[in-house]
PDB file of N, CA and C in Angstrom:
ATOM      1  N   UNK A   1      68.656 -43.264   0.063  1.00  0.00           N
ATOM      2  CA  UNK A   1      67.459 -44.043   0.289  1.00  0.00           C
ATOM      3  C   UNK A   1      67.711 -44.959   1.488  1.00  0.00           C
ATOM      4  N   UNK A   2      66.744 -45.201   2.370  1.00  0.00           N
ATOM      5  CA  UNK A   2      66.911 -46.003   3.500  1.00  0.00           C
ATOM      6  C   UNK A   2      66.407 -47.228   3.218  1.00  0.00           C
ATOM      7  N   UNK A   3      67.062 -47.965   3.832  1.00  0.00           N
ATOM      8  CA  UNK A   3      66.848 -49.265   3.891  1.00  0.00           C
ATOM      9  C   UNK A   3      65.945 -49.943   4.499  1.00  0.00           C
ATOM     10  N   UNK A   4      64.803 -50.939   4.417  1.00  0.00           N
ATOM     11  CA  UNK A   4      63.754 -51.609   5.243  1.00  0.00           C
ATOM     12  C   UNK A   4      64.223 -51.538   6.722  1.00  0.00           C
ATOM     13  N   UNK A   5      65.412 -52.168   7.083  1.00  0.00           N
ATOM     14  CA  UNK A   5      66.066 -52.065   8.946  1.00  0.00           C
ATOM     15  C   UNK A   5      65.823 -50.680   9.035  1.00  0.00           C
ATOM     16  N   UNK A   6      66.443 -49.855   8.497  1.00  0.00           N
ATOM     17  CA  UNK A   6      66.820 -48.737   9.365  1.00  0.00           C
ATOM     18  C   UNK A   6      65.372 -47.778   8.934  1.00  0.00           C
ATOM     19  N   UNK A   7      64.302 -47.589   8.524  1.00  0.00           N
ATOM     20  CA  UNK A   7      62.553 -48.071   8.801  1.00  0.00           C
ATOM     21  C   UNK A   7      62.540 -48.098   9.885  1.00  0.00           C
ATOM     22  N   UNK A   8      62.572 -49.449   9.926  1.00  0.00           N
ATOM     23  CA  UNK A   8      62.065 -50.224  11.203  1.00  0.00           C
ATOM     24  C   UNK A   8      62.765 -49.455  12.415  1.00  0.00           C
ATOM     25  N   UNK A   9      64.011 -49.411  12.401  1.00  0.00           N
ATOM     26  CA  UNK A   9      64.436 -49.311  13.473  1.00  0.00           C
ATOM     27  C   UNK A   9      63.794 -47.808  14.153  1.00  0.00           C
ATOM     28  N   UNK A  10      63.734 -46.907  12.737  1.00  0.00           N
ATOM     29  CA  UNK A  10      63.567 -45.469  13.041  1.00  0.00           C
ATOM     30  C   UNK A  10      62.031 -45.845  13.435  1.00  0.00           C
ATOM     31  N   UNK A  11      61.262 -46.456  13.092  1.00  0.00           N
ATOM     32  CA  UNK A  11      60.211 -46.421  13.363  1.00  0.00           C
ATOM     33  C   UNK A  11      59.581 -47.450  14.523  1.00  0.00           C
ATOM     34  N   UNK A  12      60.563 -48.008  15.034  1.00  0.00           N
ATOM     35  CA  UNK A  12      60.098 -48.865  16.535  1.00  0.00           C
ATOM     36  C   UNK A  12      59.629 -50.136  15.963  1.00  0.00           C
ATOM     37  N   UNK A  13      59.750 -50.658  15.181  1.00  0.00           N
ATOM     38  CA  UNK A  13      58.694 -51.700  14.715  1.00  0.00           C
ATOM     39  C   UNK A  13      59.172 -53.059  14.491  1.00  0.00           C
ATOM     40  N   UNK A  14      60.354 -53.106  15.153  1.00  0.00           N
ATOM     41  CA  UNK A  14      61.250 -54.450  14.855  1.00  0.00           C
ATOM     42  C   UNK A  14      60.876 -55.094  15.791  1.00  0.00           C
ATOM     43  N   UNK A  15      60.264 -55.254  16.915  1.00  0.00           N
ATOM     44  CA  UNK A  15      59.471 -56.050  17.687  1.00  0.00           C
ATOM     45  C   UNK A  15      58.602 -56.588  16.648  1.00  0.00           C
ATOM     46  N   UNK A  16      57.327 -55.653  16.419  1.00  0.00           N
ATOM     47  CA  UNK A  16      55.810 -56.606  15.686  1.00  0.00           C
ATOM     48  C   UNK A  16      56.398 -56.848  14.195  1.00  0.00           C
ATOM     49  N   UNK A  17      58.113 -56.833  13.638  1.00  0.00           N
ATOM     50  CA  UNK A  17      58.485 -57.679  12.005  1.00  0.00           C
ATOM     51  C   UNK A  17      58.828 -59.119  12.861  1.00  0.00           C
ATOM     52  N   UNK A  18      59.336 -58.811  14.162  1.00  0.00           N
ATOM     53  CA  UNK A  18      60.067 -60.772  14.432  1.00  0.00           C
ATOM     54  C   UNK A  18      58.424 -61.192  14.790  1.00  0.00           C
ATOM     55  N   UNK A  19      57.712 -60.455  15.717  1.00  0.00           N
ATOM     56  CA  UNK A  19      56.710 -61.510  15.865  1.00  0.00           C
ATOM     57  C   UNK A  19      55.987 -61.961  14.669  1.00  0.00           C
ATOM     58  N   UNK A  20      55.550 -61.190  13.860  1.00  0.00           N
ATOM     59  CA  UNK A  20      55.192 -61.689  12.848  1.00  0.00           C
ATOM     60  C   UNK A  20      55.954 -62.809  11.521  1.00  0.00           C
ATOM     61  N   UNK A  21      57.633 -61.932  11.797  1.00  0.00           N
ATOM     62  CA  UNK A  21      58.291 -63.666  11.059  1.00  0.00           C
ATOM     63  C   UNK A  21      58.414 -65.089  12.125  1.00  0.00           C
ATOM     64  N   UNK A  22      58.211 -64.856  12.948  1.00  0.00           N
ATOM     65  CA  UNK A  22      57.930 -66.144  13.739  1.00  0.00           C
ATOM     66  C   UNK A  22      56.423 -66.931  14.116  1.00  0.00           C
ATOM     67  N   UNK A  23      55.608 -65.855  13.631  1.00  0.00           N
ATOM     68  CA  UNK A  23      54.303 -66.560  13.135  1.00  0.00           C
ATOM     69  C   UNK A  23      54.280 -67.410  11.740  1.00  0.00           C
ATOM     70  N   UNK A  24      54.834 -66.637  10.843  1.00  0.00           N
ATOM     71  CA  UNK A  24      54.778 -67.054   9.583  1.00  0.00           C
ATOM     72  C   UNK A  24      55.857 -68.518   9.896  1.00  0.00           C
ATOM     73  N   UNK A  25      56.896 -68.629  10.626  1.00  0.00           N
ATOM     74  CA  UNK A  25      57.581 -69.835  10.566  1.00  0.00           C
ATOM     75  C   UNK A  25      56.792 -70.915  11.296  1.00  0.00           C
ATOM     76  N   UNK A  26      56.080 -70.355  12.211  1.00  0.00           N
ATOM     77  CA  UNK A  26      55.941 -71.545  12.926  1.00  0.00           C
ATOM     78  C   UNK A  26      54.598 -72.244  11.290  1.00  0.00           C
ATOM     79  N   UNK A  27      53.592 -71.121  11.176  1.00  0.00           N
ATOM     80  CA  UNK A  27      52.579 -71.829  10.096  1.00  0.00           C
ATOM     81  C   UNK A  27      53.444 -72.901   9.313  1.00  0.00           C
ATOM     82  N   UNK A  28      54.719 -72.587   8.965  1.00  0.00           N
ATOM     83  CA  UNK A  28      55.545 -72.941   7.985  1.00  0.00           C
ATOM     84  C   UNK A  28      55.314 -75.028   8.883  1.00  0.00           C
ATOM     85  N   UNK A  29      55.984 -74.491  10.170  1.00  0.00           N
ATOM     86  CA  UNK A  29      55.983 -76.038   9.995  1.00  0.00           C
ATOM     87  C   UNK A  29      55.117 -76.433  10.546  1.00  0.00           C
ATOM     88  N   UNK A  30      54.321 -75.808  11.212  1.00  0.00           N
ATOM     89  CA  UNK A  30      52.763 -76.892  11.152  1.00  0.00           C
ATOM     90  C   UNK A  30      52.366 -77.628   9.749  1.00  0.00           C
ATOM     91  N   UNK A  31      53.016 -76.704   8.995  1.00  0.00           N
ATOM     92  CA  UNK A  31      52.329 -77.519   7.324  1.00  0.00           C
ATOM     93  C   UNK A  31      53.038 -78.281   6.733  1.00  0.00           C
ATOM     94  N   UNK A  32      54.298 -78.189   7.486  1.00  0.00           N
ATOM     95  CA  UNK A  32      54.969 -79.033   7.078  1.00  0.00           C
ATOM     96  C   UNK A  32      54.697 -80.992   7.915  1.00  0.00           C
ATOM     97  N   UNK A  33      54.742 -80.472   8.903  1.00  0.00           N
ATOM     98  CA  UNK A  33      54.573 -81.660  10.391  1.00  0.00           C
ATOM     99  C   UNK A  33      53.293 -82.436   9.742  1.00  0.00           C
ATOM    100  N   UNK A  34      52.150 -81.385   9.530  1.00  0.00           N
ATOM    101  CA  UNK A  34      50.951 -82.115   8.982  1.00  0.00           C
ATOM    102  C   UNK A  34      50.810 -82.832   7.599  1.00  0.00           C
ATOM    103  N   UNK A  35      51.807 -82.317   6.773  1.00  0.00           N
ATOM    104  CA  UNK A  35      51.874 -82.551   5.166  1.00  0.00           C
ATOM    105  C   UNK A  35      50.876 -81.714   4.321  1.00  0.00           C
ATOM    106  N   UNK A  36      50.337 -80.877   4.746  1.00  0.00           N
ATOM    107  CA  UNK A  36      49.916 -79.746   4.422  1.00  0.00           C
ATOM    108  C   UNK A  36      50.195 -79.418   3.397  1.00  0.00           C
ATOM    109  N   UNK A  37      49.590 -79.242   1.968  1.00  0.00           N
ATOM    110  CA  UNK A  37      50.064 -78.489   0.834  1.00  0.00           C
ATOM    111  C   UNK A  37      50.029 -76.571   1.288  1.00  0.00           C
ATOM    112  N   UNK A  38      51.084 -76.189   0.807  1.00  0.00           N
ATOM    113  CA  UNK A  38      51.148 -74.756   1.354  1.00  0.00           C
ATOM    114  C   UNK A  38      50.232 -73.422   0.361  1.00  0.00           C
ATOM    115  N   UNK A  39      49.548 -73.287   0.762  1.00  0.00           N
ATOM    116  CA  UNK A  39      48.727 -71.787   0.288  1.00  0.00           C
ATOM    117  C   UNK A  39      49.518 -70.648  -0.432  1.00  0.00           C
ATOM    118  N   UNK A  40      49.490 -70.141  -1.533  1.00  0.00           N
ATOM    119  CA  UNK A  40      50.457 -69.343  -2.054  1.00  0.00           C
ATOM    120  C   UNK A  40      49.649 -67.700  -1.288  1.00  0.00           C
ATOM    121  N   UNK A  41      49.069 -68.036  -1.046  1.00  0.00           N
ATOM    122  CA  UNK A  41      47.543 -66.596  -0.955  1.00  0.00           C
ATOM    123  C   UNK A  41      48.445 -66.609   0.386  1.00  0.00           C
ATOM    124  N   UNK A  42      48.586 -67.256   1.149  1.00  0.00           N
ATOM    125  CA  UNK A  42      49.766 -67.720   2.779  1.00  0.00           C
ATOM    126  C   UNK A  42      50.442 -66.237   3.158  1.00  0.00           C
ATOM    127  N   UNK A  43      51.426 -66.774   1.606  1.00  0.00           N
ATOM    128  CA  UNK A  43      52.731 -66.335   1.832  1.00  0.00           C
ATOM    129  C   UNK A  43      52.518 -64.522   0.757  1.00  0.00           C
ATOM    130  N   UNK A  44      51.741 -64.980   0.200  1.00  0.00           N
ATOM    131  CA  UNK A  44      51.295 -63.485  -0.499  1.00  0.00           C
ATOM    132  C   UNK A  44      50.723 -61.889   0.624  1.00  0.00           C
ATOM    133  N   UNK A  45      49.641 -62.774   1.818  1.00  0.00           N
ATOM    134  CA  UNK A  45      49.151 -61.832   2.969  1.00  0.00           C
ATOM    135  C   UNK A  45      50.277 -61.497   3.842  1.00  0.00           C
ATOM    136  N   UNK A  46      51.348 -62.835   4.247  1.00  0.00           N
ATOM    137  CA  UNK A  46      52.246 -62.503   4.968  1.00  0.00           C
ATOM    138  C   UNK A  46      53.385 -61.482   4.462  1.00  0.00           C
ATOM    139  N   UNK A  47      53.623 -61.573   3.207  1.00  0.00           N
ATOM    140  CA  UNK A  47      54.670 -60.735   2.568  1.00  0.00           C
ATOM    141  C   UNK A  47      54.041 -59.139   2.601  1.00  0.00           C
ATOM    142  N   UNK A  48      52.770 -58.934   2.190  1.00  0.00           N
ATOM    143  CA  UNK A  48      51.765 -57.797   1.962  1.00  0.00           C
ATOM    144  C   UNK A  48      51.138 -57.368   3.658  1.00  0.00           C
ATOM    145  N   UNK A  49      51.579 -58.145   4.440  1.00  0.00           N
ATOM    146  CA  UNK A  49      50.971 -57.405   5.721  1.00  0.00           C
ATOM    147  C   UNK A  49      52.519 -56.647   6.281  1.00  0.00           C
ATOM    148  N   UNK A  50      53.404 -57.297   5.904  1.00  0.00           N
ATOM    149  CA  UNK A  50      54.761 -56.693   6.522  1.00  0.00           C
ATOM    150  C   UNK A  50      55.368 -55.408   5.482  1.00  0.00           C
ATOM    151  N   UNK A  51      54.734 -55.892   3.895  1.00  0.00           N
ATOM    152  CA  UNK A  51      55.290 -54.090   3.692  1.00  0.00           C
ATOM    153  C   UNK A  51      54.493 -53.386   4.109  1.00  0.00           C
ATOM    154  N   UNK A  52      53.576 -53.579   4.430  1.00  0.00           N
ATOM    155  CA  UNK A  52      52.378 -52.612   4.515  1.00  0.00           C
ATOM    156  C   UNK A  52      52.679 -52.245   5.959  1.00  0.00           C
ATOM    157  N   UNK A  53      52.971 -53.018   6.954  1.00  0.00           N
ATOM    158  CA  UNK A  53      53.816 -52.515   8.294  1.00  0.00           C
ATOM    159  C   UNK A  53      54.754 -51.977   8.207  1.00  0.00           C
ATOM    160  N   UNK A  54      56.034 -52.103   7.284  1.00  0.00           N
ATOM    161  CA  UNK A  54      57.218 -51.274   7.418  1.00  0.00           C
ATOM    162  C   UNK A  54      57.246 -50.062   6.449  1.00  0.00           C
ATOM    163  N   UNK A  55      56.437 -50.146   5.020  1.00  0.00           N
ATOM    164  CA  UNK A  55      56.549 -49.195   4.095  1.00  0.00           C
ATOM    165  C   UNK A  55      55.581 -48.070   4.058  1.00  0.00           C
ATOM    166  N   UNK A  56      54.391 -48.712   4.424  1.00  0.00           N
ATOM    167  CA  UNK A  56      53.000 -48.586   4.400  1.00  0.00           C
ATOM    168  C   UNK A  56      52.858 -46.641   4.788  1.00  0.00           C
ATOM    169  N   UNK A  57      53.370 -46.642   6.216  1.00  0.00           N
ATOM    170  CA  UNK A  57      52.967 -44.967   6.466  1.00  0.00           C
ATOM    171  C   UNK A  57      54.218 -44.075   5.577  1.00  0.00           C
ATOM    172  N   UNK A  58      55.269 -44.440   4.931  1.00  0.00           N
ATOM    173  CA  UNK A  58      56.100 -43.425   4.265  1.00  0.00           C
ATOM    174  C   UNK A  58      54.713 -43.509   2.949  1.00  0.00           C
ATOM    175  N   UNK A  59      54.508 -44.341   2.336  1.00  0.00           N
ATOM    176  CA  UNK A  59      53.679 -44.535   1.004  1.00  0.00           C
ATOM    177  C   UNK A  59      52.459 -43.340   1.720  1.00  0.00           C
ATOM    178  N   UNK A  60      51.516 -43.762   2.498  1.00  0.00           N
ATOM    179  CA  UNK A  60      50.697 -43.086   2.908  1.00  0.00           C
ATOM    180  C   UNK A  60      50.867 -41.712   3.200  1.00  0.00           C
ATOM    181  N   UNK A  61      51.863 -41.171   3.800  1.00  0.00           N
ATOM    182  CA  UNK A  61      52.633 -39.608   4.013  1.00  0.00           C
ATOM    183  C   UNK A  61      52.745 -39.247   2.660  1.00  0.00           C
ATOM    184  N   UNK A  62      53.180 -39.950   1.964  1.00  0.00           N
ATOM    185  CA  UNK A  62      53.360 -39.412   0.320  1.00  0.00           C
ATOM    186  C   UNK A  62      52.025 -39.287  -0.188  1.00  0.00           C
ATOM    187  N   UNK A  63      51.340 -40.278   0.154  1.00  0.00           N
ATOM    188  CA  UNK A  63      49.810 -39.954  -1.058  1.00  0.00           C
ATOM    189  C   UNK A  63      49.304 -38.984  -0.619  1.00  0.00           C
ATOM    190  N   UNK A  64      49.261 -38.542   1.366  1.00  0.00           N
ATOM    191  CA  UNK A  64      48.595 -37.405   1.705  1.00  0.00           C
ATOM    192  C   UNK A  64      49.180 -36.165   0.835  1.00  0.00           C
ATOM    193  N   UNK A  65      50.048 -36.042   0.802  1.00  0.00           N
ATOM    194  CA  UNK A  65      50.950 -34.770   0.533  1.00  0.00           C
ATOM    195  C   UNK A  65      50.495 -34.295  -1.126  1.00  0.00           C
ATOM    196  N   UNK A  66      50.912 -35.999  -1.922  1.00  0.00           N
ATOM    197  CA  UNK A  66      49.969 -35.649  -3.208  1.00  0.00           C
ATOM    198  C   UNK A  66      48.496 -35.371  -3.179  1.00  0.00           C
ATOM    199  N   UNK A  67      47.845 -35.452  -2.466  1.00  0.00           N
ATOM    200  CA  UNK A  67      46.010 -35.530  -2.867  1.00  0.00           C
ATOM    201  C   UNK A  67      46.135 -34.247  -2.100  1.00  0.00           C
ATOM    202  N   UNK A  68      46.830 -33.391  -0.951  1.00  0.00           N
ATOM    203  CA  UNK A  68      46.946 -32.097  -0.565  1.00  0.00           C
ATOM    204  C   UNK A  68      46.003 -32.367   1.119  1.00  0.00           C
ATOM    205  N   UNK A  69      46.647 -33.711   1.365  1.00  0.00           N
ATOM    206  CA  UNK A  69      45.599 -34.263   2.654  1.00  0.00           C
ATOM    207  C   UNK A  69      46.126 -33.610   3.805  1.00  0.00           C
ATOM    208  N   UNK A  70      45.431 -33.213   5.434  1.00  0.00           N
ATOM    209  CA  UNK A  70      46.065 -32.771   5.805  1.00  0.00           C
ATOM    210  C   UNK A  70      46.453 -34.480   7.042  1.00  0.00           C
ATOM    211  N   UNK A  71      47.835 -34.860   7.385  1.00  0.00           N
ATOM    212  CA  UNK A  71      48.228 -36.209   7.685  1.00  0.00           C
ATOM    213  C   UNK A  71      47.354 -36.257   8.961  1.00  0.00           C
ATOM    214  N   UNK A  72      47.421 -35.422   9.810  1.00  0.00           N
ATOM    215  CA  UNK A  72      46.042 -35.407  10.860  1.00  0.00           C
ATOM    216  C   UNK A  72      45.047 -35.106  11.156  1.00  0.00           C
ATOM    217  N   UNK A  73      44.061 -35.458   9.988  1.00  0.00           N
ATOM    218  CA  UNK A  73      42.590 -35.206   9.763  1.00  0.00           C
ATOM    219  C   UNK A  73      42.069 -36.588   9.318  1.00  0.00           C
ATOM    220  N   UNK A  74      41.011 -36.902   9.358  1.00  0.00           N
ATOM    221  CA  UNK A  74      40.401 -38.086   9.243  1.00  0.00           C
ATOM    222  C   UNK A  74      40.687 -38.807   8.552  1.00  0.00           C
ATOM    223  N   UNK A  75      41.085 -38.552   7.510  1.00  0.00           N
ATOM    224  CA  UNK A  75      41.376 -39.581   6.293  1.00  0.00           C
ATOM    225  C   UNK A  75      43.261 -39.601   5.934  1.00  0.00           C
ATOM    226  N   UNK A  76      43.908 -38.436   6.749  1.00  0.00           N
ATOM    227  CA  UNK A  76      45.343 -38.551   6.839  1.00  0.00           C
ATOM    228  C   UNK A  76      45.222 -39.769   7.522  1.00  0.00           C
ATOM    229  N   UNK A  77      45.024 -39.785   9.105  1.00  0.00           N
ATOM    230  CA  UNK A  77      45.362 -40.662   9.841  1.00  0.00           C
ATOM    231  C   UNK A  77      44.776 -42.223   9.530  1.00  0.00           C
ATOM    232  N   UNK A  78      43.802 -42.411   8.398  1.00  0.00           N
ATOM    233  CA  UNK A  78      43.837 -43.315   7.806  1.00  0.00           C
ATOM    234  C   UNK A  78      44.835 -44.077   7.158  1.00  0.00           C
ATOM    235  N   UNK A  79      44.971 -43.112   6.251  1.00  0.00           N
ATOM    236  CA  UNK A  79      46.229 -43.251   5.564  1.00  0.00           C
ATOM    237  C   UNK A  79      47.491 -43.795   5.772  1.00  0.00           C
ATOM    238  N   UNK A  80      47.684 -43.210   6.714  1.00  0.00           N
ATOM    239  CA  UNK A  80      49.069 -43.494   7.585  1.00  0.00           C
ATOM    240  C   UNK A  80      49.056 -44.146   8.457  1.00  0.00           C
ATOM    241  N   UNK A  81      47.651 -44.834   8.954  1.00  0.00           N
ATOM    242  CA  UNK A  81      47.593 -46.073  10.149  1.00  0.00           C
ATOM    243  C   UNK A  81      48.492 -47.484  10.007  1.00  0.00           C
ATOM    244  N   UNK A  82      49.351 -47.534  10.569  1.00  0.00           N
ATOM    245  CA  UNK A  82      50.084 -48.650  10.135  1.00  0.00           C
ATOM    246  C   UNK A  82      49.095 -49.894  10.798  1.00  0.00           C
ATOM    247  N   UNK A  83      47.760 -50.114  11.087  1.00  0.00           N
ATOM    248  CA  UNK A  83      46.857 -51.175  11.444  1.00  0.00           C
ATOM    249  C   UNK A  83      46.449 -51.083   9.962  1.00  0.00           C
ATOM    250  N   UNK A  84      45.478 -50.717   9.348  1.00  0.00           N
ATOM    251  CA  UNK A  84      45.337 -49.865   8.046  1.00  0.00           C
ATOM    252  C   UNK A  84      46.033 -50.232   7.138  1.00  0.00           C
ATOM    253  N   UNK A  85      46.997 -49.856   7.076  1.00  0.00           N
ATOM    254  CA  UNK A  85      47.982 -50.334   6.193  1.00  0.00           C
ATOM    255  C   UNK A  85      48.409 -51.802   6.264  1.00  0.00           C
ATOM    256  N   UNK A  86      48.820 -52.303   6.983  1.00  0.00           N
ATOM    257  CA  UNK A  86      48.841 -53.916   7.529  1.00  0.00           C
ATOM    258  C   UNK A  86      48.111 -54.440   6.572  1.00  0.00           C
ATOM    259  N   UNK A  87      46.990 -54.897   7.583  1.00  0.00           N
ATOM    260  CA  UNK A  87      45.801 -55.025   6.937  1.00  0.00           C
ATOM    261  C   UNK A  87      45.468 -54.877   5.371  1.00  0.00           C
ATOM    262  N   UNK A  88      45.340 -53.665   4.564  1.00  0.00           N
ATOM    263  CA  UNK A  88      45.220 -53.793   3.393  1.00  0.00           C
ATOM    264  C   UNK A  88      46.196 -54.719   2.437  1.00  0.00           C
ATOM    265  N   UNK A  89      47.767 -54.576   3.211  1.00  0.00           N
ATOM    266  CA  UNK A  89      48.645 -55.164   2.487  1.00  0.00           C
ATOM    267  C   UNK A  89      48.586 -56.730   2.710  1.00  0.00           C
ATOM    268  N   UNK A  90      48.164 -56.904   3.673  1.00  0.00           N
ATOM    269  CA  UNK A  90      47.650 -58.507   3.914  1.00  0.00           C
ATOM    270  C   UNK A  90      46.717 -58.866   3.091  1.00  0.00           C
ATOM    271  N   UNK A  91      45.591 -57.980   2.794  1.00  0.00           N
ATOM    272  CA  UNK A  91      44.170 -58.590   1.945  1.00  0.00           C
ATOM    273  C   UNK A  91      45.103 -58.813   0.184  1.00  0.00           C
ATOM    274  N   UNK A  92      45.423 -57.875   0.078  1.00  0.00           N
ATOM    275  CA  UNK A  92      46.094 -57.583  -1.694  1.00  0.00           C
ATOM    276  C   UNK A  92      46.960 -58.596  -1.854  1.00  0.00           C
ATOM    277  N   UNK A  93      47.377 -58.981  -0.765  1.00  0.00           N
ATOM    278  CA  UNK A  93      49.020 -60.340  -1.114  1.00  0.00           C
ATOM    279  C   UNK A  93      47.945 -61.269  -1.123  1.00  0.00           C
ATOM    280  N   UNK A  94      46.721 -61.424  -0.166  1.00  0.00           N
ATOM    281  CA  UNK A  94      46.160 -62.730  -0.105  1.00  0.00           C
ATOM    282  C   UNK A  94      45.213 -62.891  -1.689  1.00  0.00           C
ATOM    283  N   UNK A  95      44.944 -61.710  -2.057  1.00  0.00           N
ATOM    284  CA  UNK A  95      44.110 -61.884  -2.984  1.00  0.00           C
ATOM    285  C   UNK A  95      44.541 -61.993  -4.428  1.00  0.00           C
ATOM    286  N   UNK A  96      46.009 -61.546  -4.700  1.00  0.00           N
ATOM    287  CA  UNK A  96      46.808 -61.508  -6.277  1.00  0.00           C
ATOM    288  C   UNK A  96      47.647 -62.997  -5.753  1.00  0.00           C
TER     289      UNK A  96
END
């Protein structure tokens, strides 16, 4: 089984995981600087937009394969959009 890095690495994407953990830090101390009580919904979108960036198209390759999708037809490349995926995993962390 591979590990989240080596994902990323195979998949180019360790650029947009730092920019995005250095978004999430800086929010960190704006809320802190301001006294900001911190948002749990915050840290739920941020956690859920990054699996959904690093895990997101293996999960999606798998569901195509189960539902018998073909990965480059309209609703494959849904599937496997790591914008798409982002995104959903951002809404679900923000919303549980």
């Amino acid at each position: 089984m591979k590990s989240m890095e080596e994902i990323a690495l195979q998949s180019n994407i360790v650029e947009d995981l730092d920019a995005q953990y250095d978004k999430a830090i800086e929010l960190l101390k704006e809320a802190k600087e301001n006294k900001q009580p911190i948002d749990e919904g915050l840290f739920g979108a941020i956690f859920g937009g990054l699996v959904g960036a690093t895990a997101g198209p293996a999960i999606g390759k798998a569901l195509c394969k189960t539902l018998g999708l073909d990965e480059r037809g309209m609703l494959g490349n849904l599937l496997t959009s790591r914008l798409f995926l982002t995104a959903l995993g951002g809404y679900m962390g923000w919303k549980n």
